[in-house]
PDB file of N, CA and C in Angstrom:
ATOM      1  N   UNK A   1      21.360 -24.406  -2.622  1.00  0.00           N
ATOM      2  CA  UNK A   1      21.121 -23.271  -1.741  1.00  0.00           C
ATOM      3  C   UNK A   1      20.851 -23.821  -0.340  1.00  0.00           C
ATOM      4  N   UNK A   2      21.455 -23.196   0.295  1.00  0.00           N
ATOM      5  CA  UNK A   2      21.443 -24.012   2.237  1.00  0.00           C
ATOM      6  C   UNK A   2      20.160 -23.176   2.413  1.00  0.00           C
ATOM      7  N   UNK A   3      19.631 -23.342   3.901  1.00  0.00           N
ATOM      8  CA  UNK A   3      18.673 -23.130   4.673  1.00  0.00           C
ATOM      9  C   UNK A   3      18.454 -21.808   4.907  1.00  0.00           C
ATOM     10  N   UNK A   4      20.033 -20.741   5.122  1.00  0.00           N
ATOM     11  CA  UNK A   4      20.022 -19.552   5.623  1.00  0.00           C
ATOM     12  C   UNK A   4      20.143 -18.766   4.408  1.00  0.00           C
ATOM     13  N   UNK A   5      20.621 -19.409   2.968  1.00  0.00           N
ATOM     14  CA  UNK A   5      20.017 -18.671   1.619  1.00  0.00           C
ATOM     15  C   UNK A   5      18.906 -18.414   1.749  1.00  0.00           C
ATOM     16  N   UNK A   6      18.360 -19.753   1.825  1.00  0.00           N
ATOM     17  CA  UNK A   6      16.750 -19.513   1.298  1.00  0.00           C
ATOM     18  C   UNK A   6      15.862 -18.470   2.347  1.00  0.00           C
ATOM     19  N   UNK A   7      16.390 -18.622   3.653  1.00  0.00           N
ATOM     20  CA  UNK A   7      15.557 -17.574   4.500  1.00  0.00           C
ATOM     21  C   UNK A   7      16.168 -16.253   4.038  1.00  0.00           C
ATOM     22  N   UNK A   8      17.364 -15.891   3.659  1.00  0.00           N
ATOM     23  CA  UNK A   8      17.180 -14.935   3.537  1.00  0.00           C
ATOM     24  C   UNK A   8      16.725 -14.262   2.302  1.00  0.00           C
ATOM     25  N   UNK A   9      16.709 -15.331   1.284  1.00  0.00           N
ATOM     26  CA  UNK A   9      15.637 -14.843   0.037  1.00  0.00           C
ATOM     27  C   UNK A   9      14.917 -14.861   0.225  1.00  0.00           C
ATOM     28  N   UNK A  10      13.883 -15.721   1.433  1.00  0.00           N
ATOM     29  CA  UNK A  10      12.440 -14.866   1.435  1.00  0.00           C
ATOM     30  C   UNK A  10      12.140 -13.970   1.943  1.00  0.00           C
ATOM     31  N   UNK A  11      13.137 -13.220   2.768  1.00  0.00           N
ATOM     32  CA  UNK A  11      13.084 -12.031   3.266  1.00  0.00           C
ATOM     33  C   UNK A  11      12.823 -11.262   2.735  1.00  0.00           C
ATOM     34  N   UNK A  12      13.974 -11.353   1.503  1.00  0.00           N
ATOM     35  CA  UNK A  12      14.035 -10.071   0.606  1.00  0.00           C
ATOM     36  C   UNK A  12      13.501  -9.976  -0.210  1.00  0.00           C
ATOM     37  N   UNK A  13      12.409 -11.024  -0.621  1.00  0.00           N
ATOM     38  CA  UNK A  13      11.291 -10.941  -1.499  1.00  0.00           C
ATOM     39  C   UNK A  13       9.814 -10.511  -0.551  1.00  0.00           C
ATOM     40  N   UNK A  14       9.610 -10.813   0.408  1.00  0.00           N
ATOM     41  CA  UNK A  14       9.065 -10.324   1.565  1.00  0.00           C
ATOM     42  C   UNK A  14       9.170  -8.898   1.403  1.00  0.00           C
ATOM     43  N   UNK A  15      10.482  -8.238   1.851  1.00  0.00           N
ATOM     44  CA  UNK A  15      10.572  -6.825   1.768  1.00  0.00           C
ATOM     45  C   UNK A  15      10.114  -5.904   0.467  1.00  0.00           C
ATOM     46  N   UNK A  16      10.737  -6.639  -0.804  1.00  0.00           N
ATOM     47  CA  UNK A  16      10.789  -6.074  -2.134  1.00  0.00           C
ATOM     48  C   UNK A  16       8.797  -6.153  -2.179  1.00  0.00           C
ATOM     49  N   UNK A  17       8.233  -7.014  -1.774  1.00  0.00           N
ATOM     50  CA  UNK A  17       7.053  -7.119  -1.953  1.00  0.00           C
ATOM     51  C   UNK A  17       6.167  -5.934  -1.062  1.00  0.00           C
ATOM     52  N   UNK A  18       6.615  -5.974   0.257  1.00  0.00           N
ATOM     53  CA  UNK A  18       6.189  -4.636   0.866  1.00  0.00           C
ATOM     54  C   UNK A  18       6.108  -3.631  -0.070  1.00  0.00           C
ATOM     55  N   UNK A  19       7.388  -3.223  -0.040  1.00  0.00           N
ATOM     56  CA  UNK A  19       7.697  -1.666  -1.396  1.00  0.00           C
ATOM     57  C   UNK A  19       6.975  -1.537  -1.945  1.00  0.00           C
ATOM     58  N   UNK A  20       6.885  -2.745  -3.166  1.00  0.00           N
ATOM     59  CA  UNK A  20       5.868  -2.605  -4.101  1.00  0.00           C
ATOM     60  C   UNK A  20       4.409  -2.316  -3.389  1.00  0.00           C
ATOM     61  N   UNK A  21       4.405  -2.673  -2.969  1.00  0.00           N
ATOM     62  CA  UNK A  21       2.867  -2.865  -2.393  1.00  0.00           C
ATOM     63  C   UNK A  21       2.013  -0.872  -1.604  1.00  0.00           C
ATOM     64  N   UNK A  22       3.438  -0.558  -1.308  1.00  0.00           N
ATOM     65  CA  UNK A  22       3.604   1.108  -0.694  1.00  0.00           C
ATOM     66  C   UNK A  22       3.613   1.706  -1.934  1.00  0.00           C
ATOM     67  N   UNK A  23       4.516   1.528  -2.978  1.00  0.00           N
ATOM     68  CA  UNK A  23       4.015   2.500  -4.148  1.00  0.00           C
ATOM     69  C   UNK A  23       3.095   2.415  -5.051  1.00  0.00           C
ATOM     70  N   UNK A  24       2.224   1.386  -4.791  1.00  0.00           N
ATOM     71  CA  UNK A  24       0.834   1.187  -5.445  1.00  0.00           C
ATOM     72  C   UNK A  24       0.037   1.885  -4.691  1.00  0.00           C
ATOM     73  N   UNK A  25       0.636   2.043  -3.775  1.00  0.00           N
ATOM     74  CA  UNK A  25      -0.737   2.538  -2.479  1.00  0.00           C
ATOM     75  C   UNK A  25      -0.707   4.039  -2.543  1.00  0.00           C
ATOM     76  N   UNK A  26       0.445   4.891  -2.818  1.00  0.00           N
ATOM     77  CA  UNK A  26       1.203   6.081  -3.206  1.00  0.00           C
ATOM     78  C   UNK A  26       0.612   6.412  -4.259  1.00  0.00           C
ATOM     79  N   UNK A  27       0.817   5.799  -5.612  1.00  0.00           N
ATOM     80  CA  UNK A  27       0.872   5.789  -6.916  1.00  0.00           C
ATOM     81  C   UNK A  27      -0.577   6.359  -6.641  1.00  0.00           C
ATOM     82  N   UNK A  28      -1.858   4.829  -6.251  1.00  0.00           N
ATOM     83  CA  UNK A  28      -3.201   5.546  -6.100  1.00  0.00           C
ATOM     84  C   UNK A  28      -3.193   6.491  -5.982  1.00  0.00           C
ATOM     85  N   UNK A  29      -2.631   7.393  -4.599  1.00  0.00           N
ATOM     86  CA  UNK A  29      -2.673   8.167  -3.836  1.00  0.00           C
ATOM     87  C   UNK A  29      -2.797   9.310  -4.776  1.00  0.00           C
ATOM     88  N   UNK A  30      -2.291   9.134  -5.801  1.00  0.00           N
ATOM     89  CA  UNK A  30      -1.397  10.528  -6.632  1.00  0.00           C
ATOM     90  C   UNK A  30      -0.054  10.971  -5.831  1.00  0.00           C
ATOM     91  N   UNK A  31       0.728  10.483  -5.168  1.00  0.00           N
ATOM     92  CA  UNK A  31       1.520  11.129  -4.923  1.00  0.00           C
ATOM     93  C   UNK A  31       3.052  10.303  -5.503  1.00  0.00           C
ATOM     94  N   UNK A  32       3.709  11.109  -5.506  1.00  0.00           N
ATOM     95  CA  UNK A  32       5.438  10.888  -5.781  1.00  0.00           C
ATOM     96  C   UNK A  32       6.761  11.250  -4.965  1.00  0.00           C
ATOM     97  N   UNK A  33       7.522  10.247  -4.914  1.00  0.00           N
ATOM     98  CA  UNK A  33       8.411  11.008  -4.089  1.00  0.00           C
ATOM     99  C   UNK A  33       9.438  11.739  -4.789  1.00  0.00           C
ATOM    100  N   UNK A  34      10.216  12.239  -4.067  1.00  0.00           N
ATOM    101  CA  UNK A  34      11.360  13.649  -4.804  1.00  0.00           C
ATOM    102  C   UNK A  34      12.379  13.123  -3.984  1.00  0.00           C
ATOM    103  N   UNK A  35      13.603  12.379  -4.871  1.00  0.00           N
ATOM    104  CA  UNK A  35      14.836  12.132  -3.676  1.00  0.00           C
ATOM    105  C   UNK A  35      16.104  12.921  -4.026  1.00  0.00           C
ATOM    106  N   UNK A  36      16.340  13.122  -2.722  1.00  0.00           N
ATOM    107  CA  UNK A  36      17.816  13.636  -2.854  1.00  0.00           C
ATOM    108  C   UNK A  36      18.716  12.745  -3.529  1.00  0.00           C
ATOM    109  N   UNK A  37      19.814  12.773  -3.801  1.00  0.00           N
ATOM    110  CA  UNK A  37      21.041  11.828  -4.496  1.00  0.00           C
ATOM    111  C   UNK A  37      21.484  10.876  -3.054  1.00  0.00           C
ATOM    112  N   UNK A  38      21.456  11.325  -1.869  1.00  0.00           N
ATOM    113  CA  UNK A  38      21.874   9.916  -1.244  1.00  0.00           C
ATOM    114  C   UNK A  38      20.386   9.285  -1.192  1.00  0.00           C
ATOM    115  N   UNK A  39      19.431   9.241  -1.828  1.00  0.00           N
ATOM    116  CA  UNK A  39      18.255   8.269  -1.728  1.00  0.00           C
ATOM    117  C   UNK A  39      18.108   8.617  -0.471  1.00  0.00           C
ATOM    118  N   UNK A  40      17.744  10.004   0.170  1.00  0.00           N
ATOM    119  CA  UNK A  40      17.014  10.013   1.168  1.00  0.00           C
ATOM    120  C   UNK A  40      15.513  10.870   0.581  1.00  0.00           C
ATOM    121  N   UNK A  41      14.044  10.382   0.935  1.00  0.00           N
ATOM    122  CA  UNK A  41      13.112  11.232   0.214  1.00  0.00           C
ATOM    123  C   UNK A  41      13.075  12.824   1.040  1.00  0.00           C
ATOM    124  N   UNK A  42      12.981  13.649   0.065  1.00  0.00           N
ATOM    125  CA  UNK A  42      12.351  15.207   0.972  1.00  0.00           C
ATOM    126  C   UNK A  42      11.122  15.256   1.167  1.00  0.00           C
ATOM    127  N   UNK A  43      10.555  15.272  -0.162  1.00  0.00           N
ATOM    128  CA  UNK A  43       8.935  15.143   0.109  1.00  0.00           C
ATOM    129  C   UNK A  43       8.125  14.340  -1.006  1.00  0.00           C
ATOM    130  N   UNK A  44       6.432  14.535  -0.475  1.00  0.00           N
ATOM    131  CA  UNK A  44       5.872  13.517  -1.612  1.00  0.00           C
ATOM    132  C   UNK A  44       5.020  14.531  -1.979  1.00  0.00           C
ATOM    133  N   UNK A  45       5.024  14.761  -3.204  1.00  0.00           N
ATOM    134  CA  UNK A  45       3.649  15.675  -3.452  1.00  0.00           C
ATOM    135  C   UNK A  45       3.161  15.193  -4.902  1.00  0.00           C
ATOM    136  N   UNK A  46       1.879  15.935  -4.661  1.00  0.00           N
ATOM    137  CA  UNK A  46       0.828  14.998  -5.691  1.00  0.00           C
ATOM    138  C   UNK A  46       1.010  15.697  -7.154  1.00  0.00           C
ATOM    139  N   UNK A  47       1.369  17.290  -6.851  1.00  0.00           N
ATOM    140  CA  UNK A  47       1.969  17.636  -8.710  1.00  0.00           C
ATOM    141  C   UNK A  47       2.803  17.059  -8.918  1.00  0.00           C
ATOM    142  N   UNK A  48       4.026  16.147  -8.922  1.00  0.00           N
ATOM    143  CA  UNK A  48       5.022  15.547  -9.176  1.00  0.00           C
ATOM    144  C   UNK A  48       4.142  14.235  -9.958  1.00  0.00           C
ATOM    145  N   UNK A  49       3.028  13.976  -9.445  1.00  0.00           N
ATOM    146  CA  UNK A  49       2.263  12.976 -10.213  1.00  0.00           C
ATOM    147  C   UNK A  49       1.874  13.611 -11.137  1.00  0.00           C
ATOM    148  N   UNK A  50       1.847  14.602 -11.727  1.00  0.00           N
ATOM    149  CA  UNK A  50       1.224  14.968 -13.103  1.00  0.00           C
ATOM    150  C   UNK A  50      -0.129  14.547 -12.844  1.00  0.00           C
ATOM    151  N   UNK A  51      -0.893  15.475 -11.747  1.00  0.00           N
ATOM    152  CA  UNK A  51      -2.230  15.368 -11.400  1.00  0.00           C
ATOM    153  C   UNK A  51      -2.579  16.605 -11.603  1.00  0.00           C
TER     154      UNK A  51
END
């Protein structure tokens, strides 16, 4: 793996780690998101958590 692999795998473990880190923070939250089919979100609401 060259130099500009590896940077860009830590990017994207970097990023993937953000995410995770937002839907734990969400998840707490009670909330969920609701996506449209092109994966854009509409909204987040907390009955969708089965709260």
């Amino acid at each position: 793996m060259g130099y500009f692999d590896q940077v860009s795998a830590c990017a994207e473990m970097d990023l993937l780690e953000e995410i995770d880190a937002v839907l734990a923070l969400e998840h707490e939250a009670g909330l969920r998101r609701r996506w449209r089919d092109d994966g854009e979100v509409l909204v987040m609401m907390p009955e969708l958590a089965g709260k």
